[in-house]
C-alpha atoms as a PDB file:
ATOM      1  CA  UNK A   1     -30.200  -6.268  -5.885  1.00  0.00           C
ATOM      2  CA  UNK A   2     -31.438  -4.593  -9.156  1.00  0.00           C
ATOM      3  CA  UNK A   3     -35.101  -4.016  -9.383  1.00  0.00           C
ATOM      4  CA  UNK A   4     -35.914  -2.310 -12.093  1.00  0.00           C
ATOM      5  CA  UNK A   5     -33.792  -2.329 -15.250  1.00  0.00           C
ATOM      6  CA  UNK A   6     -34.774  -0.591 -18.295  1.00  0.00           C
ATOM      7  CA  UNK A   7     -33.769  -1.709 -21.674  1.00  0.00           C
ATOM      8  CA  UNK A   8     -34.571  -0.531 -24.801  1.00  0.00           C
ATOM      9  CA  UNK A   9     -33.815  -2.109 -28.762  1.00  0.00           C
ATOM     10  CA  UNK A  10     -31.646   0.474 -30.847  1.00  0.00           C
ATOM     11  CA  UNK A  11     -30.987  -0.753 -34.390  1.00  0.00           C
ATOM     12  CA  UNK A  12     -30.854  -4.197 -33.066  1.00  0.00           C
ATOM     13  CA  UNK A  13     -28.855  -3.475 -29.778  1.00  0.00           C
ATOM     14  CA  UNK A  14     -29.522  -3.382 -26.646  1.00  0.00           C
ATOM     15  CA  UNK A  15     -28.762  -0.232 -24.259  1.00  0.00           C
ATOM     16  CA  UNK A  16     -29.590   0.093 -21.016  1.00  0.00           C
ATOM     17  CA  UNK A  17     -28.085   2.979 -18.302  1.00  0.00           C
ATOM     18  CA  UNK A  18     -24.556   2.784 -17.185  1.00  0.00           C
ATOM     19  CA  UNK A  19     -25.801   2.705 -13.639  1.00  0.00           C
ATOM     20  CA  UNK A  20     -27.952  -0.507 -14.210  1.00  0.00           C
ATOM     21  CA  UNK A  21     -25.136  -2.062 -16.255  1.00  0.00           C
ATOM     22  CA  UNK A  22     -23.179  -1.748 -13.367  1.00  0.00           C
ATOM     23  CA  UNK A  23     -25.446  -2.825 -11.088  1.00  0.00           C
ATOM     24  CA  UNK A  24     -25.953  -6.212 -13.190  1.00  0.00           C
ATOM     25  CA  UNK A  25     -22.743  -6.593 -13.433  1.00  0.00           C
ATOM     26  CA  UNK A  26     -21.967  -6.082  -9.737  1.00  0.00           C
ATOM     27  CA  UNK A  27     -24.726  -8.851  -9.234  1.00  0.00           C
ATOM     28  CA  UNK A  28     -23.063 -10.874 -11.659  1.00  0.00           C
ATOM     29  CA  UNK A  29     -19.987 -11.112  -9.396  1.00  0.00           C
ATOM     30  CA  UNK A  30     -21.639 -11.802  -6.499  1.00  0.00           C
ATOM     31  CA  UNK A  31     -23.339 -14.660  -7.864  1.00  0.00           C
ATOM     32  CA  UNK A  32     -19.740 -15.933  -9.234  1.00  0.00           C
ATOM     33  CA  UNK A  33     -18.077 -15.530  -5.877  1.00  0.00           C
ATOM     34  CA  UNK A  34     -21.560 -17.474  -4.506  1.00  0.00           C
ATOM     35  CA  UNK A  35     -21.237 -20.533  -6.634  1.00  0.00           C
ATOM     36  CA  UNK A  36     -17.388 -20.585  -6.004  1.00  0.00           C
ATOM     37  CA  UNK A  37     -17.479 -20.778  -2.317  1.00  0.00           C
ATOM     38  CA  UNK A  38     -20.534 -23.499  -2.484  1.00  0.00           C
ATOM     39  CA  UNK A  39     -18.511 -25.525  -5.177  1.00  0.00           C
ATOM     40  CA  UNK A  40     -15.389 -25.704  -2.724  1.00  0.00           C
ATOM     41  CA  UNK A  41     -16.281 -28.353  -0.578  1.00  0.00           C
ATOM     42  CA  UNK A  42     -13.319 -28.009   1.676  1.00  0.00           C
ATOM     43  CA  UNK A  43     -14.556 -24.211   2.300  1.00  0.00           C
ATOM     44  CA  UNK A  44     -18.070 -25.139   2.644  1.00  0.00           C
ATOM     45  CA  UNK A  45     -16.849 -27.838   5.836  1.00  0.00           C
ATOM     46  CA  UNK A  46     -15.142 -25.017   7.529  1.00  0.00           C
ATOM     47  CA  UNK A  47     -18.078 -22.746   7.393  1.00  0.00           C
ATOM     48  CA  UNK A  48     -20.698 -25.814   8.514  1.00  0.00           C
ATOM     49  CA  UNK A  49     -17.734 -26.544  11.335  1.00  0.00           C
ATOM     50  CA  UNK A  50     -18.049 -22.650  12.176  1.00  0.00           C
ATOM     51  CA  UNK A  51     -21.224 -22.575  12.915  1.00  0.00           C
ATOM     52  CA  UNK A  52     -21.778 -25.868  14.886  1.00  0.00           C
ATOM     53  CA  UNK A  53     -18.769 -24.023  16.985  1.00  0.00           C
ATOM     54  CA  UNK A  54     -20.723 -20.916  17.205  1.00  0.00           C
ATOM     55  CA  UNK A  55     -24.436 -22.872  18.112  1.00  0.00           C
ATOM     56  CA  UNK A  56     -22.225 -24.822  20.479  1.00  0.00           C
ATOM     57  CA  UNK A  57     -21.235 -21.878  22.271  1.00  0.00           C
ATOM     58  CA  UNK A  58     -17.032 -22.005  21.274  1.00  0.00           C
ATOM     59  CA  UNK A  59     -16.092 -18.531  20.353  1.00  0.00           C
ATOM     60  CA  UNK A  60     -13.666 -16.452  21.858  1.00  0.00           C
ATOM     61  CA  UNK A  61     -14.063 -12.615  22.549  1.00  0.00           C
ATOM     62  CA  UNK A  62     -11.144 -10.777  21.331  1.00  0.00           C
ATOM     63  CA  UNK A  63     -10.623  -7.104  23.018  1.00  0.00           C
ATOM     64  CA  UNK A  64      -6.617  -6.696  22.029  1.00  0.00           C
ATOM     65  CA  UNK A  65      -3.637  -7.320  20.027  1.00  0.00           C
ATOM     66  CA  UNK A  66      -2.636  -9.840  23.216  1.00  0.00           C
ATOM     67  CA  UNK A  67      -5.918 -12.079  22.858  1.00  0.00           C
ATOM     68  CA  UNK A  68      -5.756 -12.150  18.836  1.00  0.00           C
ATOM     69  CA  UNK A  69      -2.499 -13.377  19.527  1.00  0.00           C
ATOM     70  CA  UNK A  70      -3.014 -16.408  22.216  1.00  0.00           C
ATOM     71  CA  UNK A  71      -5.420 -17.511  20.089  1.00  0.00           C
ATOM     72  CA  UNK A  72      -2.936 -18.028  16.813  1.00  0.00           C
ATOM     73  CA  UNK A  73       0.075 -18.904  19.119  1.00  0.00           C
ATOM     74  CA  UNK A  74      -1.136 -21.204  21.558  1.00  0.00           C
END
């Protein structure tokens, strides 16, 4: 998260550090990929369905290749 960003006027721009530029405009695309996931409602049932499954206790513990595997193939 930024914190601090300076910005100053130059001849009617504004410039700010690369670094914080960057840094906004890593935030930006965080945001972007926030609102996406919330806007796709099919998405957003999985992830409630997820974590009823996880409250309820229905998780598996995966230790190999072999139990990765009976999950998918079963």
């Amino acid at each position: 998260m930024v914190s601090v960003v300076r910005i100053k006027e130059v001849k009617g721009n504004v410039v700010l550090r690369k670094e914080d530029f960057e840094s906004l405009i890593g935030e930006m695309e965080s945001l972007m990929e926030t609102i996406e996931i919330l806007s796709d409602k099919d998405l957003m049932e999985q992830i409630r369905e997820s974590e009823k499954d996880i409250r309820e206790g229905n998780t598996f513990v995966i230790k190999s290749e072999e139990d990765l595997n009976n999950l998918f193939l079963e």
